[in-house]
PDB file of N, CA and C in Angstrom:
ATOM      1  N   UNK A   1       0.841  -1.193   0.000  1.00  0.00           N
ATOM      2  CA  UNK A   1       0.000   0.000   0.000  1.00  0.00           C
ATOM      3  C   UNK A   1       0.882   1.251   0.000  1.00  0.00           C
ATOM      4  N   UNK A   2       0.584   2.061  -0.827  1.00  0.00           N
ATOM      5  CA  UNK A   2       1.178   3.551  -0.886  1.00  0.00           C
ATOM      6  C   UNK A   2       1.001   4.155   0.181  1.00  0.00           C
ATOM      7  N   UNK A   3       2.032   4.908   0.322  1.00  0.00           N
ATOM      8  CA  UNK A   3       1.784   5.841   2.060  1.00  0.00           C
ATOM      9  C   UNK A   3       2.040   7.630   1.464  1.00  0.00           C
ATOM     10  N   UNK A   4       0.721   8.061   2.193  1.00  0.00           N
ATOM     11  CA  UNK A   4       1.051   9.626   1.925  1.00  0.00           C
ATOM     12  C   UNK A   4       1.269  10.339   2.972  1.00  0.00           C
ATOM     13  N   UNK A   5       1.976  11.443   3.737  1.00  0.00           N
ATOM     14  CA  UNK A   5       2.073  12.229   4.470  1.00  0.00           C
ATOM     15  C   UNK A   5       1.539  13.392   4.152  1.00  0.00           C
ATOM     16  N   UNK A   6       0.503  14.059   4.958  1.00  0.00           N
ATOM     17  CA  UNK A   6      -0.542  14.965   4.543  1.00  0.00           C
ATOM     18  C   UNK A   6      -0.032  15.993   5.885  1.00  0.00           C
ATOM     19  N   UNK A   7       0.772  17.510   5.404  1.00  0.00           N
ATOM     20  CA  UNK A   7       1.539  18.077   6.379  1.00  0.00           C
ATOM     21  C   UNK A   7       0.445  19.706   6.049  1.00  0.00           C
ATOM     22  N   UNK A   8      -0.300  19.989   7.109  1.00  0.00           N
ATOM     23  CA  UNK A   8      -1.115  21.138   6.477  1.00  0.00           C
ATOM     24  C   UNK A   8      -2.139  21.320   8.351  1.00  0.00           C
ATOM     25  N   UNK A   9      -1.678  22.565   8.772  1.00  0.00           N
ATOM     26  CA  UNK A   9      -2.796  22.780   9.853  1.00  0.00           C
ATOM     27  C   UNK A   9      -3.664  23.660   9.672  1.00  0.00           C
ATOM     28  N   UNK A  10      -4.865  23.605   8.623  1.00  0.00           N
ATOM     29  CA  UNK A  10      -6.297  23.724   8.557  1.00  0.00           C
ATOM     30  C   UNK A  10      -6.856  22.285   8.371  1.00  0.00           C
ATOM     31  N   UNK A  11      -7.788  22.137   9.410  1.00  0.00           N
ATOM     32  CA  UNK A  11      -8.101  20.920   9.627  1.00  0.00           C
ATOM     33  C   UNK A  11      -8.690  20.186   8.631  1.00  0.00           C
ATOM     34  N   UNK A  12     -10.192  21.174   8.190  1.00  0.00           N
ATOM     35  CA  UNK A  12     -10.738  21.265   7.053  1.00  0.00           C
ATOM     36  C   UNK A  12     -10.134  20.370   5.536  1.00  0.00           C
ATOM     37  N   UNK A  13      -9.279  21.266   5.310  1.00  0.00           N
ATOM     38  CA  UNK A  13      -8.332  20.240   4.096  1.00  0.00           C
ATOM     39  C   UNK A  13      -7.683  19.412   4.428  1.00  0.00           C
ATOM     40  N   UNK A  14      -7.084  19.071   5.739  1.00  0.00           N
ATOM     41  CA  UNK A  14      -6.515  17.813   6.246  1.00  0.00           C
ATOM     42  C   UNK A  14      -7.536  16.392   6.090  1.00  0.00           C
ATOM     43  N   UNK A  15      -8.733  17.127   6.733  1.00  0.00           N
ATOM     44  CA  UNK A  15      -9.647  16.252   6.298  1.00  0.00           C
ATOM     45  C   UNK A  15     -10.547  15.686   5.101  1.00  0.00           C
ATOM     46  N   UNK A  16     -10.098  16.503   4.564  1.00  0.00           N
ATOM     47  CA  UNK A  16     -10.807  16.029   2.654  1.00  0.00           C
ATOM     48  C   UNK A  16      -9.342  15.697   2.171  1.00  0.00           C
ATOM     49  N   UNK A  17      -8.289  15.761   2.430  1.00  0.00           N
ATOM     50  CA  UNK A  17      -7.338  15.282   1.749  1.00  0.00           C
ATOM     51  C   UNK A  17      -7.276  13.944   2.274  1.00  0.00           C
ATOM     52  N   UNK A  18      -7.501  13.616   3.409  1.00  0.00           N
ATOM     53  CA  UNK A  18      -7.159  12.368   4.405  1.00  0.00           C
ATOM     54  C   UNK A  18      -8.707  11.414   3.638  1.00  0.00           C
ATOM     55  N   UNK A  19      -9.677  11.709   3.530  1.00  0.00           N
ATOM     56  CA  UNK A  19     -10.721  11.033   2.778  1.00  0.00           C
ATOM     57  C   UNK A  19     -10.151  10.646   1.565  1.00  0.00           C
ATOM     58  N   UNK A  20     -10.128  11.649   0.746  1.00  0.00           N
ATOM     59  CA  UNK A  20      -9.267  11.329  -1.296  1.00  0.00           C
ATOM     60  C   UNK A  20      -8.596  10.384  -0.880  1.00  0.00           C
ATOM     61  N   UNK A  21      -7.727  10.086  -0.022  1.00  0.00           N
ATOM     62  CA  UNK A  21      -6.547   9.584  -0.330  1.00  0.00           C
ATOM     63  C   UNK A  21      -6.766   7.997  -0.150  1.00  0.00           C
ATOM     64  N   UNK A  22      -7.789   8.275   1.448  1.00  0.00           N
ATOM     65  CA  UNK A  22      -7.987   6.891   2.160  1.00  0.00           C
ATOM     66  C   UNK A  22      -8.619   5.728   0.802  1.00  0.00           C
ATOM     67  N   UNK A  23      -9.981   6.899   0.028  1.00  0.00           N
ATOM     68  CA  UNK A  23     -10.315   6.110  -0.655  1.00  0.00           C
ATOM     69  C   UNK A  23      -9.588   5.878  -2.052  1.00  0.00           C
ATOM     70  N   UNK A  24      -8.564   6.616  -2.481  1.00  0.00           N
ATOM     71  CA  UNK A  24      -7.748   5.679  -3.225  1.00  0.00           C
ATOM     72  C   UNK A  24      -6.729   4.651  -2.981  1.00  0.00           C
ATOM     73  N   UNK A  25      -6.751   4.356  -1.736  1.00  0.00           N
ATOM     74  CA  UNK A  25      -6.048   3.221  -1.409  1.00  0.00           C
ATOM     75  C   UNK A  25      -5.177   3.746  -0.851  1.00  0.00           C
ATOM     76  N   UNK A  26      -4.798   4.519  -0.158  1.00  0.00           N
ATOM     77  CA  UNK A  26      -3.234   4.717   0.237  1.00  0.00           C
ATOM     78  C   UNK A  26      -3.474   4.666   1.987  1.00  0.00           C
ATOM     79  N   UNK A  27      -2.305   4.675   2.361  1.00  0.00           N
ATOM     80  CA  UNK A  27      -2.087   4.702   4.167  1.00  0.00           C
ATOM     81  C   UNK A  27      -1.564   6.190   4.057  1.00  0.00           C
ATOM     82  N   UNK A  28      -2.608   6.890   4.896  1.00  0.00           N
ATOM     83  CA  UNK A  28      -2.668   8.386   5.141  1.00  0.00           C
ATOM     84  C   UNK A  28      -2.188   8.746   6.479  1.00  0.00           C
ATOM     85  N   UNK A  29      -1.056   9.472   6.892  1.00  0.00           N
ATOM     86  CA  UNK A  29      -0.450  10.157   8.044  1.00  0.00           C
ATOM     87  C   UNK A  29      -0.525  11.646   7.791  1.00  0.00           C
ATOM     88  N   UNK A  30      -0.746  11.914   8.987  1.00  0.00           N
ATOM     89  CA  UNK A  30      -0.877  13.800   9.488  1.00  0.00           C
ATOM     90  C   UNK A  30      -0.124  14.183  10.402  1.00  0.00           C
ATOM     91  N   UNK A  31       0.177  15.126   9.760  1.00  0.00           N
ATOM     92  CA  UNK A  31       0.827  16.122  10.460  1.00  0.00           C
ATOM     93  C   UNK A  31       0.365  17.420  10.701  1.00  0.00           C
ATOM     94  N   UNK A  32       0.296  18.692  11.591  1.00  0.00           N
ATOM     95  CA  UNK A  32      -0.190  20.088  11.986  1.00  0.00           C
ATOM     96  C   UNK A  32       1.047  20.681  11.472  1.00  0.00           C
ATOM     97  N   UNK A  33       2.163  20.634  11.581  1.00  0.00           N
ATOM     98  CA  UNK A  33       3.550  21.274  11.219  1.00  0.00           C
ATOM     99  C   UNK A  33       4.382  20.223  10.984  1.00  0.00           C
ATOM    100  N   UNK A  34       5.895  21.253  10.462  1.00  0.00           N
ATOM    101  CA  UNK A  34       7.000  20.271   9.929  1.00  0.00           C
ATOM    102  C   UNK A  34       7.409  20.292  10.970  1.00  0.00           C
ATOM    103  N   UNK A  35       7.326  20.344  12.319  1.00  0.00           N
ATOM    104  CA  UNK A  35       8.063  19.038  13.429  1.00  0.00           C
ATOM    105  C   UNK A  35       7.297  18.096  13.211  1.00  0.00           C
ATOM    106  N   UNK A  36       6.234  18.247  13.127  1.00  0.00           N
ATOM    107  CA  UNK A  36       5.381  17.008  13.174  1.00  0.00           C
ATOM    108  C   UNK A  36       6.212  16.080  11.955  1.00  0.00           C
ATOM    109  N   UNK A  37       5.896  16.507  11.297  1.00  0.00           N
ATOM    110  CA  UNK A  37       5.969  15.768   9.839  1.00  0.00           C
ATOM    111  C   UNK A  37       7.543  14.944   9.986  1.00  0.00           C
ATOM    112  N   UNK A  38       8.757  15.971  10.968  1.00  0.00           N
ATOM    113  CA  UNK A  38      10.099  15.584  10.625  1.00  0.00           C
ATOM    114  C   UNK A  38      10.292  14.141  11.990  1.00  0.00           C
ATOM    115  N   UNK A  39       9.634  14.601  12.798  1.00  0.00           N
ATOM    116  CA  UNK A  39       8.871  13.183  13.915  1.00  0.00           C
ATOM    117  C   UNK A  39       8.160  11.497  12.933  1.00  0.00           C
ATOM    118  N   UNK A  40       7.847  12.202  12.446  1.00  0.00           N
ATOM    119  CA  UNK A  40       6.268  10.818  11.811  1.00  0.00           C
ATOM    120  C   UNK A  40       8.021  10.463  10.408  1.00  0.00           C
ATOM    121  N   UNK A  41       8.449  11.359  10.050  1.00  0.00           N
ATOM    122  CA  UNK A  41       9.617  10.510   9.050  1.00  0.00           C
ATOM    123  C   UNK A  41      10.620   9.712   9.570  1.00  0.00           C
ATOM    124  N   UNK A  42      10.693   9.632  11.177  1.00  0.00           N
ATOM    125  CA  UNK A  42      11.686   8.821  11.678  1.00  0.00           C
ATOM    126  C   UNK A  42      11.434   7.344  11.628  1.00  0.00           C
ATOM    127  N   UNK A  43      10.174   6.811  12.057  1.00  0.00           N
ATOM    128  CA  UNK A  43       8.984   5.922  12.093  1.00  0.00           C
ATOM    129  C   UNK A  43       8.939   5.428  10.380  1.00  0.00           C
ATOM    130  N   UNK A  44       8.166   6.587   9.634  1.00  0.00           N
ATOM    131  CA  UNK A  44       7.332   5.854   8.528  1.00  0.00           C
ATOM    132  C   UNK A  44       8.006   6.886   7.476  1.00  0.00           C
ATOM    133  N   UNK A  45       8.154   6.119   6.443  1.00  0.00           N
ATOM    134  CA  UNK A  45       8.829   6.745   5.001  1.00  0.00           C
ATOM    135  C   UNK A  45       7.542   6.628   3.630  1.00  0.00           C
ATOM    136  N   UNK A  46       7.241   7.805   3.806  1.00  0.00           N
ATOM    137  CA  UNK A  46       6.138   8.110   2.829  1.00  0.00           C
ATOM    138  C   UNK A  46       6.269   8.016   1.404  1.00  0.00           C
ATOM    139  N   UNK A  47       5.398   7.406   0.532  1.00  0.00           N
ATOM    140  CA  UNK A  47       5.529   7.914  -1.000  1.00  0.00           C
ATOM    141  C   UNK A  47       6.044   8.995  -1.292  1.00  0.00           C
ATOM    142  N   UNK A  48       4.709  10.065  -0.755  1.00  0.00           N
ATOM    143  CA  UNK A  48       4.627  11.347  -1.266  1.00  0.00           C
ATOM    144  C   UNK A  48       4.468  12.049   0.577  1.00  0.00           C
ATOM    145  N   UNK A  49       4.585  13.451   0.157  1.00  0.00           N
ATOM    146  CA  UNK A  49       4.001  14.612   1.217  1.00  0.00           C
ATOM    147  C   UNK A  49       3.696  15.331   0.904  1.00  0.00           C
ATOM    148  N   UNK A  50       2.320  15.652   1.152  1.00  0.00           N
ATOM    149  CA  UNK A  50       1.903  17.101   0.929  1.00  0.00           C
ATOM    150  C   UNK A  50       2.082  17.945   1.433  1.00  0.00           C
ATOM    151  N   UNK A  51       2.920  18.929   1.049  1.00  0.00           N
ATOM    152  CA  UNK A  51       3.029  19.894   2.758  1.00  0.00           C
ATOM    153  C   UNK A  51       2.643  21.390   2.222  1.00  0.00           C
ATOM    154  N   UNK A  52       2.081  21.899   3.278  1.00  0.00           N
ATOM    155  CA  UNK A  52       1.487  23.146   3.411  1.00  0.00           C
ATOM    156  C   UNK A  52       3.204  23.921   3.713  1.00  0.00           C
ATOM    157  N   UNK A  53       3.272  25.287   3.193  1.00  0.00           N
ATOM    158  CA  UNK A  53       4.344  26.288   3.548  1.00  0.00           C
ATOM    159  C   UNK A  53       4.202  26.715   5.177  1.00  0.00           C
ATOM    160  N   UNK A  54       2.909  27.456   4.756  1.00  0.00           N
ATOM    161  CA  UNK A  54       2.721  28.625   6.263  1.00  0.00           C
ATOM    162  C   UNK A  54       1.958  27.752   7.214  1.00  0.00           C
ATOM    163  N   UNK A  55       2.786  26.803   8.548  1.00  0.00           N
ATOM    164  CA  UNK A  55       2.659  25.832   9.281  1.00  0.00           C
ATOM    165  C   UNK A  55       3.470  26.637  10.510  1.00  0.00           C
ATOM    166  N   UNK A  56       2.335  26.666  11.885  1.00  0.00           N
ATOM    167  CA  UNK A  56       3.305  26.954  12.606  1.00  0.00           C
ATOM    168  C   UNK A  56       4.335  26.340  13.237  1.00  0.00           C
ATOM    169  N   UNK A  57       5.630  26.867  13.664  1.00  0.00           N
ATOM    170  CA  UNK A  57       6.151  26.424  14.270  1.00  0.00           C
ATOM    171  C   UNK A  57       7.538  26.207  13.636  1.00  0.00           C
ATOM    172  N   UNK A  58       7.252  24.957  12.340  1.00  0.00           N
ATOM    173  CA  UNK A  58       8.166  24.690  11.238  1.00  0.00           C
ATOM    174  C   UNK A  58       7.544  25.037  10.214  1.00  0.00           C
ATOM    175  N   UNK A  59       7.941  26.072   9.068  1.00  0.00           N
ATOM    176  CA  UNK A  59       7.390  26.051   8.100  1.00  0.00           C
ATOM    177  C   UNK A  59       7.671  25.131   6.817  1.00  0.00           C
ATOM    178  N   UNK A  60       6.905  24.934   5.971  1.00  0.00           N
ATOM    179  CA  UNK A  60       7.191  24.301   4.664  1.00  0.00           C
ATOM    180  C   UNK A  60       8.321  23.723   4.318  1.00  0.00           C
ATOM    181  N   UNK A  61       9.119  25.443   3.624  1.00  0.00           N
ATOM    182  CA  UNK A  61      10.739  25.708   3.353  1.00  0.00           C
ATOM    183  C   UNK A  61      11.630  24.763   3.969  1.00  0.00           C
ATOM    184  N   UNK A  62      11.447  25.184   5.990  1.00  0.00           N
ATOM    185  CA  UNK A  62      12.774  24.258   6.324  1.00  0.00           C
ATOM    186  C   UNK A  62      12.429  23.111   6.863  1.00  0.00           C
ATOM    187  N   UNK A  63      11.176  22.593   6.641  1.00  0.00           N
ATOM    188  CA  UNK A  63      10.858  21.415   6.486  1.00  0.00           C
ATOM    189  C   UNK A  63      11.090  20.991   5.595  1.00  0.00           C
ATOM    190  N   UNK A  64      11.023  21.068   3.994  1.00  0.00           N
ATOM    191  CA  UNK A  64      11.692  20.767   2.949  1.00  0.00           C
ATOM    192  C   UNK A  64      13.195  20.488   2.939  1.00  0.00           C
ATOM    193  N   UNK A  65      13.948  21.453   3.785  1.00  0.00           N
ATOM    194  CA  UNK A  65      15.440  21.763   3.605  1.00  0.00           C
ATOM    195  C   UNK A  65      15.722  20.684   4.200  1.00  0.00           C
ATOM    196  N   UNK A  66      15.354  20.604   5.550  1.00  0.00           N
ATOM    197  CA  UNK A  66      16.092  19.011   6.348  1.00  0.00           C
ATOM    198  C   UNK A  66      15.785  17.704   5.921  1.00  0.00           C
ATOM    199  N   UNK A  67      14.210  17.479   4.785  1.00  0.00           N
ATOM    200  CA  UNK A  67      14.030  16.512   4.180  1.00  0.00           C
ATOM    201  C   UNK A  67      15.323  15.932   3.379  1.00  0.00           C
ATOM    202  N   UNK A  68      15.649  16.880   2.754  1.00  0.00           N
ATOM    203  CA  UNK A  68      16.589  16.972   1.894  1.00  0.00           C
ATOM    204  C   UNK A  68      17.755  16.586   2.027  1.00  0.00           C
ATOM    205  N   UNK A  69      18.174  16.950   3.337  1.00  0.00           N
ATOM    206  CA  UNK A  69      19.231  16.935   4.317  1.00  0.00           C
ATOM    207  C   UNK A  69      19.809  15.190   4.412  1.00  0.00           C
ATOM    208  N   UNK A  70      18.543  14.182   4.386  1.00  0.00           N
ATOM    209  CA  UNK A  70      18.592  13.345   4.976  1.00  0.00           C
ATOM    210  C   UNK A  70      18.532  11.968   3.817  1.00  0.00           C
ATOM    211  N   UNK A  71      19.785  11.272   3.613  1.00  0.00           N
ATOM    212  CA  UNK A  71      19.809  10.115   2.325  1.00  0.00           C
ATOM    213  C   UNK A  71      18.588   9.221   2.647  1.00  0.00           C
ATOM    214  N   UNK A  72      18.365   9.220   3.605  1.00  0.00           N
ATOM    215  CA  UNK A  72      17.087   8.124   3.684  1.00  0.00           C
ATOM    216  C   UNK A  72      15.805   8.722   3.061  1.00  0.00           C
ATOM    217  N   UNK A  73      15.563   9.718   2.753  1.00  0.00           N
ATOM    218  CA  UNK A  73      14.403  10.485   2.808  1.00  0.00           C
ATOM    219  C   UNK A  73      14.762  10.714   1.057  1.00  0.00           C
ATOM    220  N   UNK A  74      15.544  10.646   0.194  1.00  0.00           N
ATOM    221  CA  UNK A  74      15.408  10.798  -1.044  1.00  0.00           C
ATOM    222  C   UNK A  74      14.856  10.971  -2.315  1.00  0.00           C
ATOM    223  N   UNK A  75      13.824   9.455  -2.098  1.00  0.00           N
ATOM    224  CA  UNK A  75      12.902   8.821  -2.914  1.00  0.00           C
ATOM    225  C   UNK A  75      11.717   9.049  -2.258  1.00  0.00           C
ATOM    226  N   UNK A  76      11.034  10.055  -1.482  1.00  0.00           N
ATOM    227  CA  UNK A  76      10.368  10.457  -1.398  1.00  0.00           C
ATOM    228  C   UNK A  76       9.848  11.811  -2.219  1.00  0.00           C
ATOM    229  N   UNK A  77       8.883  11.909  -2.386  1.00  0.00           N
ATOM    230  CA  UNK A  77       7.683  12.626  -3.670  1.00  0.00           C
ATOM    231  C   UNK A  77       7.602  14.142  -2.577  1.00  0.00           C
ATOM    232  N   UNK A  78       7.890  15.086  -2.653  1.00  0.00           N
ATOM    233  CA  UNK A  78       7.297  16.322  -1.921  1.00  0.00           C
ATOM    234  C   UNK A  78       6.462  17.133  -3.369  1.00  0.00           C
ATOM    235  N   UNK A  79       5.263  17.247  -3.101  1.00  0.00           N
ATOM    236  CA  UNK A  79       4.436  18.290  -3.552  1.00  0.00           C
ATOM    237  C   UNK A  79       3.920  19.475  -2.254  1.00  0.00           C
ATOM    238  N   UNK A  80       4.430  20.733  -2.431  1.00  0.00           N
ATOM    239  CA  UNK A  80       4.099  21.687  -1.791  1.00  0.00           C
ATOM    240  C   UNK A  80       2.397  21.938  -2.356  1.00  0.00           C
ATOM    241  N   UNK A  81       1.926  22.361  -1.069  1.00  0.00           N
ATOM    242  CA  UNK A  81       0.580  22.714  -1.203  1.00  0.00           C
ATOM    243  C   UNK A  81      -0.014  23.874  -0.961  1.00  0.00           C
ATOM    244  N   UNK A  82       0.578  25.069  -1.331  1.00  0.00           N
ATOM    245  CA  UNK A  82      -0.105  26.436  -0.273  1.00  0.00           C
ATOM    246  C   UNK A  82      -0.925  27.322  -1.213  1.00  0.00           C
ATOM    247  N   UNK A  83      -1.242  28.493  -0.022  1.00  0.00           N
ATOM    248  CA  UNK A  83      -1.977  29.473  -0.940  1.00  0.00           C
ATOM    249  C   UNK A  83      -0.869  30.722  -1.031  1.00  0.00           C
ATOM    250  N   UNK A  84       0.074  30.340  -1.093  1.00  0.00           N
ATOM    251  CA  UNK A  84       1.110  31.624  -1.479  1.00  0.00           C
ATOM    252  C   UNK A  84       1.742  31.029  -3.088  1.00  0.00           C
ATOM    253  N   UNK A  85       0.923  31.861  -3.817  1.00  0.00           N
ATOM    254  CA  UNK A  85       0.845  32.117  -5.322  1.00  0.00           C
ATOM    255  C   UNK A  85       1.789  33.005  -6.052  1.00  0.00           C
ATOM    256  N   UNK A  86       2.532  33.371  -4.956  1.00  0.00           N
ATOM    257  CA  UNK A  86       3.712  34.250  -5.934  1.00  0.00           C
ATOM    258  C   UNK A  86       4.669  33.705  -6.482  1.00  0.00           C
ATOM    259  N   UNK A  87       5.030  34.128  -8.206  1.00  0.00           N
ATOM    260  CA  UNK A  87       6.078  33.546  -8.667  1.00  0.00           C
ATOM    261  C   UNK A  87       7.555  33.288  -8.007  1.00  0.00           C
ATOM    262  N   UNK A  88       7.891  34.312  -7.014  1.00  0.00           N
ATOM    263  CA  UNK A  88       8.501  33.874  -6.057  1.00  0.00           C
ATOM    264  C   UNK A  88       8.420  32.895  -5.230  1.00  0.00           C
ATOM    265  N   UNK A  89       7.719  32.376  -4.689  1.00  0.00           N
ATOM    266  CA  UNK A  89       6.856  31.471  -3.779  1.00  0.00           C
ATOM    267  C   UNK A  89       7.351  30.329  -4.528  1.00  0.00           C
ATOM    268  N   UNK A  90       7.073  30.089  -5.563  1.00  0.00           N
ATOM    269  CA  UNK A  90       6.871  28.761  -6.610  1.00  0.00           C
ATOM    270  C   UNK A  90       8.110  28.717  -6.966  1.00  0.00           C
ATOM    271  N   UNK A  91       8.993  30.029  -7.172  1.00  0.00           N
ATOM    272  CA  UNK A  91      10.329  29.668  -7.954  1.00  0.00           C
ATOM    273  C   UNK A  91      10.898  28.455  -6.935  1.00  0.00           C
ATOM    274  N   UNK A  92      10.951  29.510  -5.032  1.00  0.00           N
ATOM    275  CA  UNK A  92      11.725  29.375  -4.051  1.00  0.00           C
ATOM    276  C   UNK A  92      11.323  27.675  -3.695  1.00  0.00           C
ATOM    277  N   UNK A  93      10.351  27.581  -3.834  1.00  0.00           N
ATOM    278  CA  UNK A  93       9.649  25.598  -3.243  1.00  0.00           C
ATOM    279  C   UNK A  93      10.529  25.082  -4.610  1.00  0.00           C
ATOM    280  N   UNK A  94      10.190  25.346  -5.424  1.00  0.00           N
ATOM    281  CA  UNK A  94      10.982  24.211  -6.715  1.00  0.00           C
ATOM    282  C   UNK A  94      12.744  23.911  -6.191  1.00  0.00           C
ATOM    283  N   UNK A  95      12.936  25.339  -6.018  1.00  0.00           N
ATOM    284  CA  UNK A  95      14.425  25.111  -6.132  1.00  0.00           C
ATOM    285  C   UNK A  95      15.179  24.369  -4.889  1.00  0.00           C
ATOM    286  N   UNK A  96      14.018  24.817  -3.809  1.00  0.00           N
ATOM    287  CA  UNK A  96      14.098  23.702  -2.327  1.00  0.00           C
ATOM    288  C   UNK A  96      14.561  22.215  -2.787  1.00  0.00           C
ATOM    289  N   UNK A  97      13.476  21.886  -3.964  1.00  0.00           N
ATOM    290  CA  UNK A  97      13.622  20.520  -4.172  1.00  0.00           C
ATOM    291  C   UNK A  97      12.138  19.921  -4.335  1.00  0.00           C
ATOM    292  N   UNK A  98      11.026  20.563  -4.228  1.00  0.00           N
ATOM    293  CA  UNK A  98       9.980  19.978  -4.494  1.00  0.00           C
ATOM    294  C   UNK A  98       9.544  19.580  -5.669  1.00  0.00           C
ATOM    295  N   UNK A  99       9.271  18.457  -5.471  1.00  0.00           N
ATOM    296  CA  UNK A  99       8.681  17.911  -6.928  1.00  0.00           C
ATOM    297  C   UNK A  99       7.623  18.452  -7.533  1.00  0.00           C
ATOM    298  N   UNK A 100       6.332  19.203  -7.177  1.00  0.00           N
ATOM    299  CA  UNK A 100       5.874  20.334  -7.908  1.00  0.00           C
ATOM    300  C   UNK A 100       4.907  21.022  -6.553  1.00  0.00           C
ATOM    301  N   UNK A 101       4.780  21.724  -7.533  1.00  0.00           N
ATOM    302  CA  UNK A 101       3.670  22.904  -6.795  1.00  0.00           C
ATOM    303  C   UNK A 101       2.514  23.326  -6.742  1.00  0.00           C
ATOM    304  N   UNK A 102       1.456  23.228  -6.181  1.00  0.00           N
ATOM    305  CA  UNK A 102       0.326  23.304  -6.505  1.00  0.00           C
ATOM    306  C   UNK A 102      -0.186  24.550  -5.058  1.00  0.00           C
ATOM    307  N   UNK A 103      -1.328  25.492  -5.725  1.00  0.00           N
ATOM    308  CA  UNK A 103      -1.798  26.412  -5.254  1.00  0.00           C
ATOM    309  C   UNK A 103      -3.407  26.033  -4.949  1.00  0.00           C
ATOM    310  N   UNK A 104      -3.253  26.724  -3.446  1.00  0.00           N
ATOM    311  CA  UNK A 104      -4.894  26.639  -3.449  1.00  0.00           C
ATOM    312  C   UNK A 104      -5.515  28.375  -3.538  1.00  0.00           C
ATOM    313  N   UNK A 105      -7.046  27.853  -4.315  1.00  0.00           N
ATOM    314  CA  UNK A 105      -7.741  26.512  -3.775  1.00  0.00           C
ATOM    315  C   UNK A 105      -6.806  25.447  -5.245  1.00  0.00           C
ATOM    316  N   UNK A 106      -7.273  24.251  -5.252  1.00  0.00           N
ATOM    317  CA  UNK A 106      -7.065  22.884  -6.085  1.00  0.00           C
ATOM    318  C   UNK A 106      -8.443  22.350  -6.110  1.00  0.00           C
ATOM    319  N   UNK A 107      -8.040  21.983  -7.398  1.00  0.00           N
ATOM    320  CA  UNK A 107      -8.487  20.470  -6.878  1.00  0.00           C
ATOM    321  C   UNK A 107      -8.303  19.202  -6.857  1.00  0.00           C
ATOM    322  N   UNK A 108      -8.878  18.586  -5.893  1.00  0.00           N
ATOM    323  CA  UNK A 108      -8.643  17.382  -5.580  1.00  0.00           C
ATOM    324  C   UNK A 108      -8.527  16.216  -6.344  1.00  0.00           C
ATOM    325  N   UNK A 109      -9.289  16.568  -7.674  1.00  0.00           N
ATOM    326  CA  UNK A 109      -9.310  15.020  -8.878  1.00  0.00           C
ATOM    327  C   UNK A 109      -7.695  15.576  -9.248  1.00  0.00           C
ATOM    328  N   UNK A 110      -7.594  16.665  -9.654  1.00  0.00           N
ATOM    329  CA  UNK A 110      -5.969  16.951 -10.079  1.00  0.00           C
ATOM    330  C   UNK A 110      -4.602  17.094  -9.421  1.00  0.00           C
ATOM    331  N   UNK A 111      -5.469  17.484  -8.077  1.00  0.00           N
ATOM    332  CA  UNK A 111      -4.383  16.881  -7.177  1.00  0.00           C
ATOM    333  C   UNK A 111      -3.824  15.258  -7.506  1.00  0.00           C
ATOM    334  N   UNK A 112      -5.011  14.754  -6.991  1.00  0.00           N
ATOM    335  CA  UNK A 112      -4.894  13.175  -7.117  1.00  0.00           C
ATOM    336  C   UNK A 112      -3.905  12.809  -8.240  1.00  0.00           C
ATOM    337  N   UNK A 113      -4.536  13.329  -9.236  1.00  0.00           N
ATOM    338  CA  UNK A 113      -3.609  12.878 -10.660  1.00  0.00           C
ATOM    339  C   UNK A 113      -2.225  13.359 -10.718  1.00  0.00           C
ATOM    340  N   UNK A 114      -2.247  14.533 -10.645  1.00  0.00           N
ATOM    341  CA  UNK A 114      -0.377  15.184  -9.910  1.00  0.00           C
ATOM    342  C   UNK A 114       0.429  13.527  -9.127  1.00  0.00           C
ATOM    343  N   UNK A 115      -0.178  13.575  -7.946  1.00  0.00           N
ATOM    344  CA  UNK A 115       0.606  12.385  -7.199  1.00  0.00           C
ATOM    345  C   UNK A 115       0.580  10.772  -7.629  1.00  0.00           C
ATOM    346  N   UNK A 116      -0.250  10.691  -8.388  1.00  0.00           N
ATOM    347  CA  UNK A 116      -0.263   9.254  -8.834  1.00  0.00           C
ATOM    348  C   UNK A 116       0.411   9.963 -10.228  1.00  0.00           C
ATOM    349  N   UNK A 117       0.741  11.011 -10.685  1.00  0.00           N
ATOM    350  CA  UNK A 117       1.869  11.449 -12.236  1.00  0.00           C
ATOM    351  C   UNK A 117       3.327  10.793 -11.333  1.00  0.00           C
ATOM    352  N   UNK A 118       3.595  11.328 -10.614  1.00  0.00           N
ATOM    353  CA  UNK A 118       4.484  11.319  -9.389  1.00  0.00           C
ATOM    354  C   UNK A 118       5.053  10.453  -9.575  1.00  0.00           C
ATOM    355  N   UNK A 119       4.225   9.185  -8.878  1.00  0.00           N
ATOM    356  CA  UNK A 119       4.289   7.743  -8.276  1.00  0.00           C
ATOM    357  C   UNK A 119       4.571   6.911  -9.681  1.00  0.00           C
ATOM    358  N   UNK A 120       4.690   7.196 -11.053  1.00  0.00           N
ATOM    359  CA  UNK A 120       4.112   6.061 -11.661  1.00  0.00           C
ATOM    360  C   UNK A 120       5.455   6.384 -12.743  1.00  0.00           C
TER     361      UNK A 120
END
């Protein structure tokens, strides 16, 4: 079974993302922030992660950066998920290392298809 890490504290989309996912088959983990998220990667090594930027505590960015940081964590899929739409914004997540970028709002059938583009 595919495993996704769903890194985003509005609950709201945590929870329609955590549904999409459940029912396409995958094993769904949450996170509120990137401590969370850099905690739950010690444990479990995800397909993909969705991660939200503006997270308190740890944001997006250097949650991305220490992903990165780490050879075990490689072959993992990061799609950033936020509502910061500036071409800046999008340059700065790509060049982090994210595998793409997506702005909200989304949606969810194209989300879906983004991460199974990803995976396949």
């Amino acid at each position: 079974m595919r495993k996704i890490l769903i890194a985003d504290d509005e609950h709201k989309i945590v929870m329609t993302l955590e549904y999409a996912f459940r029912k396409a088959a995958y094993e769904v983990f949450i996170a509120r922030d990137g401590s969370e998220v850099l905690e739950i990667l010690k444990t479990e090594i995800p397909d993909v992660i969705l991660l939200d930027i503006m997270m308190p505590n740890v944001d997006g960015y250097t949650t991305l950066s220490e992903i990165k940081k780490n050879e075990n964590y490689k072959n993992i899929k990061v799609i950033f998920l936020s509502a910061k739409t500036g071409e800046s914004d999008i340059k700065k997540g790509l060049e982090l290392g994210a595998d793409a970028y997506v702005t909200k709002p989304y949606s969810i059938k194209k989300l879906t298809e983004k991460v199974e583009e990803l995976l396949s």
